[in-house]
Protein backbone atom coordinates (compact mmCIF):
# COMPACT_ATOMS: atom_id res chain seq x y z
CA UNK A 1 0.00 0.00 0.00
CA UNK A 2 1.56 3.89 -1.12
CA UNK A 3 0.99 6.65 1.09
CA UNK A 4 -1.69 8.03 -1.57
CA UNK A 5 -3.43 4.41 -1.40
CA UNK A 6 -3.63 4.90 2.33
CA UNK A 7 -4.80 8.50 2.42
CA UNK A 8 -7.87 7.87 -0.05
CA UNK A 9 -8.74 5.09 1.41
CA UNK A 10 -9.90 6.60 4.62
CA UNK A 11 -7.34 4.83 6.67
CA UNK A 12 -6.71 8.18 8.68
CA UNK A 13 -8.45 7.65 12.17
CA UNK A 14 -4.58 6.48 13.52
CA UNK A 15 -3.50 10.27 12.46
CA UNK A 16 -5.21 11.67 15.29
CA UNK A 17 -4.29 9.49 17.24
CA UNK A 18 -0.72 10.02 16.37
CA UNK A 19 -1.09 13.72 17.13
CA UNK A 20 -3.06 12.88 20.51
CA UNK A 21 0.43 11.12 21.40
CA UNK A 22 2.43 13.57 20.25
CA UNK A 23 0.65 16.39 22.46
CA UNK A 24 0.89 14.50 24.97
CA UNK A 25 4.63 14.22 24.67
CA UNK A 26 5.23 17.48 24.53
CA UNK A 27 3.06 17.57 27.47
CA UNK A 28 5.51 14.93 29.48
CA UNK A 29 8.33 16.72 27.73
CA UNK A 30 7.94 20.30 29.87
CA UNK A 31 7.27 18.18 32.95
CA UNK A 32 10.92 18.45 33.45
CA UNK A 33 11.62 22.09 33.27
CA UNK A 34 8.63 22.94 35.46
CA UNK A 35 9.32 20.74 38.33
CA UNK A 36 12.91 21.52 38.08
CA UNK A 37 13.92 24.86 36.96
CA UNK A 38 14.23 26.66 33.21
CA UNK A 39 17.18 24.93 31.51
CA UNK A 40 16.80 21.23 33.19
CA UNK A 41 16.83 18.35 30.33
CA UNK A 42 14.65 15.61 29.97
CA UNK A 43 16.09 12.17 30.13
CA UNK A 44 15.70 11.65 26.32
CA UNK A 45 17.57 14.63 25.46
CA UNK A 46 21.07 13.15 26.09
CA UNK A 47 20.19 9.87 24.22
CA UNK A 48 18.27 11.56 21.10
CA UNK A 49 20.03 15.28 21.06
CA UNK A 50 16.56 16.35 21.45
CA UNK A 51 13.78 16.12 23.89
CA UNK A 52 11.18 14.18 23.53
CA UNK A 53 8.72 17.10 23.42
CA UNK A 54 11.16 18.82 20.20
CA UNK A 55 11.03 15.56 18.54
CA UNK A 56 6.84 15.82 18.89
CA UNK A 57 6.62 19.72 17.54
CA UNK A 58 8.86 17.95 14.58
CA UNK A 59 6.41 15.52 13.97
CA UNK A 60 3.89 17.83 14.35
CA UNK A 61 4.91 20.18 11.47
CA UNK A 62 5.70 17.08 9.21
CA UNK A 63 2.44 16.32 9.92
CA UNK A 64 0.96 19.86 8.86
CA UNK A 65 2.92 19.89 5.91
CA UNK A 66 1.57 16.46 4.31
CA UNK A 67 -2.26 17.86 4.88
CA UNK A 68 -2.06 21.65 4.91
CA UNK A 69 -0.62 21.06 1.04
CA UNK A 70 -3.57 18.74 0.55
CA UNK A 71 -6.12 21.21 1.87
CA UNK A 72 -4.12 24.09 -0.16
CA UNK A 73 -4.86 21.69 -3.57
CA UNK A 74 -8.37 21.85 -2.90
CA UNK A 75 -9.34 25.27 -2.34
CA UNK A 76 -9.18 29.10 -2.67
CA UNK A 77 -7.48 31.45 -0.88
CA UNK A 78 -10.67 32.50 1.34
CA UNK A 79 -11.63 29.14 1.73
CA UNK A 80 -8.33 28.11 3.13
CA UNK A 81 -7.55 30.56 5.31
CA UNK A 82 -10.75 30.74 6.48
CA UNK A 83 -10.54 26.72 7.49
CA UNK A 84 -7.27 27.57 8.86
CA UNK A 85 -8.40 30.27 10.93
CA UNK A 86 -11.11 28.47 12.39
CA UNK A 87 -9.38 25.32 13.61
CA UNK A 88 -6.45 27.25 15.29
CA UNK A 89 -8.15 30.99 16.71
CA UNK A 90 -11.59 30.13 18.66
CA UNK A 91 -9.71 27.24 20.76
CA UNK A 92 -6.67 29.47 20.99
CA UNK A 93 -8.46 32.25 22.26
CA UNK A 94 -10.60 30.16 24.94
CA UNK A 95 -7.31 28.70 26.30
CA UNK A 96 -5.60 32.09 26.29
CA UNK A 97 -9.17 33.12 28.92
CA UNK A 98 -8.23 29.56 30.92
CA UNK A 99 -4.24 30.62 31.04
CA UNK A 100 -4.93 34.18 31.80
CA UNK A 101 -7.57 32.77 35.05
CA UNK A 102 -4.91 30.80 36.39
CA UNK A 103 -2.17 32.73 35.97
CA UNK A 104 -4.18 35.82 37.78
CA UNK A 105 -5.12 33.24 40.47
CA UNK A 106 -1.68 32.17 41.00
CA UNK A 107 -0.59 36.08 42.13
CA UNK A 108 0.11 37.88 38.48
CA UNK A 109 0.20 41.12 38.30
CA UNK A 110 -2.10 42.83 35.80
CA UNK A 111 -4.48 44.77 35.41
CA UNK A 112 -7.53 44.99 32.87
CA UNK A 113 -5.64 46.83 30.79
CA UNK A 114 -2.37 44.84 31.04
CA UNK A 115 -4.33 41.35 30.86
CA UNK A 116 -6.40 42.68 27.42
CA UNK A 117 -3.03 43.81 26.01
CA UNK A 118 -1.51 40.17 26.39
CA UNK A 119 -4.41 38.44 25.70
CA UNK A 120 -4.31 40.77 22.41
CA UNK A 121 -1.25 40.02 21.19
CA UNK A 122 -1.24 36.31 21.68
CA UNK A 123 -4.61 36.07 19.52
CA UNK A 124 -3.21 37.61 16.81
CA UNK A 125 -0.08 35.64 16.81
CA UNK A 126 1.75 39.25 16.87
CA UNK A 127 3.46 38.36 19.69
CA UNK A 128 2.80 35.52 21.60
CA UNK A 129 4.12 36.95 25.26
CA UNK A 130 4.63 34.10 27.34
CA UNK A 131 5.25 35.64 30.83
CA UNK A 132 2.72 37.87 33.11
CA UNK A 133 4.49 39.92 36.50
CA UNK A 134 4.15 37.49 39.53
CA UNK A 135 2.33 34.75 37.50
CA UNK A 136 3.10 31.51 39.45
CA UNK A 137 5.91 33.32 41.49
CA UNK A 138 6.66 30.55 43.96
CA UNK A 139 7.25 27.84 40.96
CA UNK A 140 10.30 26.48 39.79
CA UNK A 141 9.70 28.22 36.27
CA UNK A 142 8.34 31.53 37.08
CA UNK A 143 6.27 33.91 34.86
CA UNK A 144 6.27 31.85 32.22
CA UNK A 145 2.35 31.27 31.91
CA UNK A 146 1.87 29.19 28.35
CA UNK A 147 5.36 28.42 26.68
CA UNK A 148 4.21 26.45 24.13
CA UNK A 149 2.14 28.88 22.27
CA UNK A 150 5.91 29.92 20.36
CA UNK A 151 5.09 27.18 17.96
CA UNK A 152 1.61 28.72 16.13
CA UNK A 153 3.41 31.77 14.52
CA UNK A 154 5.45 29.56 12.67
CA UNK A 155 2.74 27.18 11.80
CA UNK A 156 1.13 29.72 10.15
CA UNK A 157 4.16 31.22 8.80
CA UNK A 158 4.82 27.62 6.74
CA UNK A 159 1.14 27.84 5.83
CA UNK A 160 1.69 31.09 4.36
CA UNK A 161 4.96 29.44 2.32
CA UNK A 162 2.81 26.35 1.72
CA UNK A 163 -0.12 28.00 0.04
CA UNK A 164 1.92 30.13 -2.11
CA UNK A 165 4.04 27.25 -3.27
CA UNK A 166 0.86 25.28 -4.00
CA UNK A 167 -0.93 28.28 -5.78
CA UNK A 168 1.95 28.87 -7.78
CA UNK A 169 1.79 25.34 -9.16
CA UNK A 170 4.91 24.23 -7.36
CA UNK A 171 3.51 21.21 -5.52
CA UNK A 172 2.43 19.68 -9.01
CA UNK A 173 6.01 19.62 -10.32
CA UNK A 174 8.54 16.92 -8.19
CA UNK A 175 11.55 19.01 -9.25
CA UNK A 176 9.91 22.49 -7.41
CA UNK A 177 9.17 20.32 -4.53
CA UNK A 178 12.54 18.91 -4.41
CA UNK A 179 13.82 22.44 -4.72
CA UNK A 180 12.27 23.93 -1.68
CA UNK A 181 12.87 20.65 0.57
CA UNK A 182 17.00 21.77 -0.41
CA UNK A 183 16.21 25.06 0.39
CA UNK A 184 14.76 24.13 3.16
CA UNK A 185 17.95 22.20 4.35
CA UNK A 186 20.29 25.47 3.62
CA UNK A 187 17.83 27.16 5.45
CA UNK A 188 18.63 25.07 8.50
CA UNK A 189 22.43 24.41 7.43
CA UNK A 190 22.59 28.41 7.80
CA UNK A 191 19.83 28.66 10.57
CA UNK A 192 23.09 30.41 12.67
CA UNK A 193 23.39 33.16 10.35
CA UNK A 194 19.52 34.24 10.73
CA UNK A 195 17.76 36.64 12.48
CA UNK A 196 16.53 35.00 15.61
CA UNK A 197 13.11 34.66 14.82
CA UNK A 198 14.09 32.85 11.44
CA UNK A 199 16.51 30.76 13.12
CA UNK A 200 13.81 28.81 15.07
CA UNK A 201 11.25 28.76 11.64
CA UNK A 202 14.67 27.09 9.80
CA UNK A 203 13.94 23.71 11.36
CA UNK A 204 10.98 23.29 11.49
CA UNK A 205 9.92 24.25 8.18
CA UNK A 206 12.29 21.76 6.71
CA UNK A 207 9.85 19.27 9.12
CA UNK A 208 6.96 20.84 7.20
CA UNK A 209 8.60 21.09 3.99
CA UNK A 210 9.56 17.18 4.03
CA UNK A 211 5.80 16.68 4.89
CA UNK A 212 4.99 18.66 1.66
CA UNK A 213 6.82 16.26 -0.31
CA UNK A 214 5.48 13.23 1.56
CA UNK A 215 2.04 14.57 -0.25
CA UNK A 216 3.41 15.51 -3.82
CA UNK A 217 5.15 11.88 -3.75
CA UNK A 218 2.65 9.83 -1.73
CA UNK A 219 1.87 7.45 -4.86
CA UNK A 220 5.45 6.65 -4.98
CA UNK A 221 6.23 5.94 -1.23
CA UNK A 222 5.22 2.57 -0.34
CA UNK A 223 3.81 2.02 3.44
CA UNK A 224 6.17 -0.72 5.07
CA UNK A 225 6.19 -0.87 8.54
CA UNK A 226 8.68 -3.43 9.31
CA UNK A 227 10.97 -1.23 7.27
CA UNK A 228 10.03 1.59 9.61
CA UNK A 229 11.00 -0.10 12.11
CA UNK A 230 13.81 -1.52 11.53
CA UNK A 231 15.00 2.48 10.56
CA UNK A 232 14.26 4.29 13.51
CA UNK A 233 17.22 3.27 15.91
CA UNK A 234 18.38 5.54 13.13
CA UNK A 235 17.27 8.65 14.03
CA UNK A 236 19.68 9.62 16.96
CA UNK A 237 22.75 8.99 14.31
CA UNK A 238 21.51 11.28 10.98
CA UNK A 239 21.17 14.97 10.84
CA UNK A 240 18.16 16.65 11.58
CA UNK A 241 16.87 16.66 7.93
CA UNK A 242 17.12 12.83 7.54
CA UNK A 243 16.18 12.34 11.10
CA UNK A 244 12.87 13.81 10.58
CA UNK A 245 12.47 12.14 7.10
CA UNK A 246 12.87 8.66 8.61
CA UNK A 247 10.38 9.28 12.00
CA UNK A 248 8.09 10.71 9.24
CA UNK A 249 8.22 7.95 7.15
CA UNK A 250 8.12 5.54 10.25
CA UNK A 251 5.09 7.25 11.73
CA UNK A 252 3.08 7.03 8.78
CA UNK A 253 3.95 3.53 7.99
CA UNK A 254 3.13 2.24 11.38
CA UNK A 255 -0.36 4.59 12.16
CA UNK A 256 -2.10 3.90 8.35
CA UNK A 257 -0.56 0.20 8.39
CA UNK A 258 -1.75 -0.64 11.70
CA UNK A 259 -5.55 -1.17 12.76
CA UNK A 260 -7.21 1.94 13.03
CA UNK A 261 -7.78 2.54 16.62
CA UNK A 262 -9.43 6.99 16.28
CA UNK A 263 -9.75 8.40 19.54
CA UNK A 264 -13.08 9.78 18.94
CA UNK A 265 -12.58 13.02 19.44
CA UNK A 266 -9.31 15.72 18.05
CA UNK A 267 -8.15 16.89 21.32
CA UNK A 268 -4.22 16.75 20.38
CA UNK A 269 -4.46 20.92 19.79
CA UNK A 270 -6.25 21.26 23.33
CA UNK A 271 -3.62 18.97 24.74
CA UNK A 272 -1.44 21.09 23.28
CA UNK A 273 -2.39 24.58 24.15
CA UNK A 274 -3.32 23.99 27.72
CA UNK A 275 -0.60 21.61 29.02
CA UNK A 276 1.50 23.82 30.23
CA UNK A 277 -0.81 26.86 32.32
CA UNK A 278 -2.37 23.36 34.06
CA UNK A 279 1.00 21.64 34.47
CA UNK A 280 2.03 25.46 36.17
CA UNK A 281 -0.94 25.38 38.45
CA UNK A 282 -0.45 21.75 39.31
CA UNK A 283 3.17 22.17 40.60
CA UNK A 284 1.85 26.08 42.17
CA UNK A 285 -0.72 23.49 44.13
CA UNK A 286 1.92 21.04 44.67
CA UNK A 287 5.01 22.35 45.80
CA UNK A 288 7.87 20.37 45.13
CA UNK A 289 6.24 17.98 42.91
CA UNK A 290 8.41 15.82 41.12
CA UNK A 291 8.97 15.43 37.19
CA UNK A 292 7.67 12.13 36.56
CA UNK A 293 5.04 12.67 39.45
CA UNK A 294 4.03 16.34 37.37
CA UNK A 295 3.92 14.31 33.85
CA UNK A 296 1.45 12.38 34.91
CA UNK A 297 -0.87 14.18 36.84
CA UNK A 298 -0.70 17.18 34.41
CA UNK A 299 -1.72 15.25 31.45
CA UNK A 300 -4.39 13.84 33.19
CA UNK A 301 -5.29 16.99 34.65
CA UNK A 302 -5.28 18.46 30.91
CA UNK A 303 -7.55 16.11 29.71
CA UNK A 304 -10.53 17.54 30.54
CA UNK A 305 -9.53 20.79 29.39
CA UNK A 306 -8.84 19.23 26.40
CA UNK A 307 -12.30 17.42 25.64
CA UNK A 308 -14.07 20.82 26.73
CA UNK A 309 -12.30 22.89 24.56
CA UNK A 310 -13.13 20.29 21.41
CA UNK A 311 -16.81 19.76 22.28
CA UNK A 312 -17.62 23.62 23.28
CA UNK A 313 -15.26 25.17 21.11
CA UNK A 314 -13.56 23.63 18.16
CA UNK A 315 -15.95 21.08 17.28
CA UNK A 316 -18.74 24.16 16.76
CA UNK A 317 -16.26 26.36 14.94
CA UNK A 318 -15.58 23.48 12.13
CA UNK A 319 -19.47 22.68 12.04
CA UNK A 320 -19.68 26.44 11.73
CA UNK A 321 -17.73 26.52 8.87
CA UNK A 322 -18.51 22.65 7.16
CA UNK A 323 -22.35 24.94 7.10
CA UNK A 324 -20.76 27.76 4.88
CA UNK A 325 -18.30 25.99 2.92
């Protein structure tokens, strides 16, 4: 079975899945820093040369960039943007409401004017401010009130890239797609040389960009897991660009090869978005709280958030817009 074979077919129920895993990663990832202090490594970090939780925001944009091309294919500008817009902003701005409640509860400092300015700036994805004056003062990692919001800037920065690429007919011709996948890889070879913002985009846009050509090749790559397998003791010895290509590859293989097991509801973005503000408030609650001890409660603790934010919030927005398309 090809990639394309497997994406027609329906067989993408394990997809979720595979992004409800890699939230929660990310989640079990930060469990580290936040019990222990900015700057403390997870175990995985000295074994991989990245954490578990970059390795999942890799995936993640690999991810993006095999279906955010196929959704650019199939429509307009408006219409894209306008999907785009509606599965990132309404859940985004109801967890930005959640963070800014706990982090006010936990002794930040700011005022209505203050908290509408933050709250502001992170909607828009103008500047995503992670800290808030006092917020969660007494933790290990103070101030810091959502960290992983960073990451949805450049999302939408290589949807942006993506859609022009696509529009332009790029992802119809293999040598274009080829082309920006090596530009891609200078742009991380070089990453050093970049302004800092650009410096972070470098890698992971080479994740999304390698998803991109997953898509505009996915009736050549053949779906073999035991192949997959066998490759990924791999990853920890190639360079990020192959490293990525290979978990990529190995992802896919395994989650559209493999029964489909769909958790029933997409609550990898809510697991996402409010890991972090509940992980904060667990260890504010729990003082001294270990890492392991803070992965697991905090993910479990997350949950909920997570299933509320899909049923009241996301779920309605896509409806919302399913009834206008």
């Amino acid at each position: 079975m090809t990639l394309g074979e497997a994406l027609s077919s329906g067989r993408t129920g394990n997809l979720d899945t595979l992004r409800l895993a890699l939230a929660a990663a990310v989640v079990v990832s930060h469990a580290w820093p936040l019990a222990l202090g900015p700057g403390t490594a997870e175990p995985l970090a000295a074994l991989a040369g990245h954490s578990l939780g970059g390795w999942a925001v890799a995936l993640f944009f690999f991810l993006s960039g095999l279906l955010v091309t196929a959704s650019a294919e199939r429509r307009r500008a408006r219409a894209f943007w306008t999907a785009r817009a509606r599965r990132i902003v309404p859940g985004l701005g109801a967890a930005l409401l959640v963070t800014l409640a706990l982090a006010l509860a936990s002794g930040a400092e700011a005022g209505p004017r203050e908290a509408a300015a933050w709250f502001l700036r992170a909607l828009t994805l103008v500047s995503i401010e992670h800290r808030l004056p006092g917020a969660f003062g007494a933790n290990p990692y103070p101030g810091v009130v959502n960290g992983p919001l960073w990451s949805l800037f450049h999302e939408v920065a290589a949807y942006a890239v993506c859609f022009v690429f696509v529009a332009a007919g790029g992802a119809r011709r293999p040598v274009a797609v080829l082309g920006l996948v090596v530009v891609a890889c200078i742009g991380w070879a070089f990453a050093g040389h970049l302004p800092a913002r650009a410096q972070t985009f470098a890698p992971l846009f080479l994740a999304f960009a390698l998803g991109m050509a997953a898509h505009a090749f996915r009736h050549r790559i053949a779906l073999r897991p035991v192949a997959a397998l066998l490759a990924l003791p791999l990853v920890v010895l190639l360079p990020w660009p192959l490293a990525v290509a290979v978990l990529g590859y190995a992802c896919l293989a395994l989650a559209l090869r493999a029964p489909q097991f769909p958790p029933g509801a997409d609550i990898s973005y809510g697991v996402y978005i409010y890991g972090w503000p509940v992980a904060q408030t667990v260890v504010f609650l729990s003082p001294g709280i270990g890492p392991v001890a803070l992965a697991a409660t905090s993910l479990a603790a997350t949950l909920p958030f997570a299933v509320a934010s899909w049923h009241l919030v996301e779920r309605p927005a896509l409806r919302h817009r399913k009834a206008h398309a």
